[in-house]
C-alpha atoms as a PDB file:
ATOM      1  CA  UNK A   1      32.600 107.618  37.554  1.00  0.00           C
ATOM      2  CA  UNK A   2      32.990 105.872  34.191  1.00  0.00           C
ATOM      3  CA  UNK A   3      32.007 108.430  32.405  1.00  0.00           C
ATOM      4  CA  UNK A   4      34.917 111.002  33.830  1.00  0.00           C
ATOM      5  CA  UNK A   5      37.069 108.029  33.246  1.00  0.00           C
ATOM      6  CA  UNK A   6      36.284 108.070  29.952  1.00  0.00           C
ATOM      7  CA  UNK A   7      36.566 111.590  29.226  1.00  0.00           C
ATOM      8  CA  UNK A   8      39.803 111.666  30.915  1.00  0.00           C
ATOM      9  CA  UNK A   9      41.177 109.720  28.528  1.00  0.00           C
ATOM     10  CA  UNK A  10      39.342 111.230  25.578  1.00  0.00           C
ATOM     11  CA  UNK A  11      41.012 114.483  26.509  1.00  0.00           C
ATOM     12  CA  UNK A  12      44.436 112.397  27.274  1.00  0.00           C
ATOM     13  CA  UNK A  13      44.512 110.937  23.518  1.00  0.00           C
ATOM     14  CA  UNK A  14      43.050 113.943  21.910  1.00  0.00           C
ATOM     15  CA  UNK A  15      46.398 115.812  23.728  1.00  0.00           C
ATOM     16  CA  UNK A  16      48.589 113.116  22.641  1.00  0.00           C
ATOM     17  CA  UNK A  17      47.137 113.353  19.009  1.00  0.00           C
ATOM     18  CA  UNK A  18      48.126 117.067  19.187  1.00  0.00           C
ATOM     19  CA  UNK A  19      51.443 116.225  19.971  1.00  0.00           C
ATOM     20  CA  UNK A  20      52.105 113.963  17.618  1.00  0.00           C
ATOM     21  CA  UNK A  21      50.731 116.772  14.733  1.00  0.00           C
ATOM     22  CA  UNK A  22      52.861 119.201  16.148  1.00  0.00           C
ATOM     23  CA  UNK A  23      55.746 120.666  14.535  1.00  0.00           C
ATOM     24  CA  UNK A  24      57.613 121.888  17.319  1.00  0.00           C
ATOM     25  CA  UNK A  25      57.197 118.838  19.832  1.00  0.00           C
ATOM     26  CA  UNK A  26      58.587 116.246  16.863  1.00  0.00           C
ATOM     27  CA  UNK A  27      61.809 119.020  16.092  1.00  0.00           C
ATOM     28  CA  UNK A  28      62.035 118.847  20.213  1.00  0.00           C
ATOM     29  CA  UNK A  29      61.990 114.746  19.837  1.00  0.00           C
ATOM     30  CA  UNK A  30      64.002 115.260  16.959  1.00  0.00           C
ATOM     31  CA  UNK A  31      66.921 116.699  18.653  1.00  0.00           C
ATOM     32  CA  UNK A  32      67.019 114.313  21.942  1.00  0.00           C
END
């Protein structure tokens, strides 16, 4: 159980960290 727990959330900041890098999420952010 931990370990899925911690894999969720591997795969949760490893998302997160792609959104942050990526170009057309921050012009979306931008705009709002």
């Amino acid at each position: 159980m931990s370990r899925y727990q911690h894999t969720k959330g591997q795969i949760k900041d490893n998302a997160i960290e792609a959104l942050l890098h990526d170009p057309l999420f921050r012009q979306r952010v931008g705009e709002e």
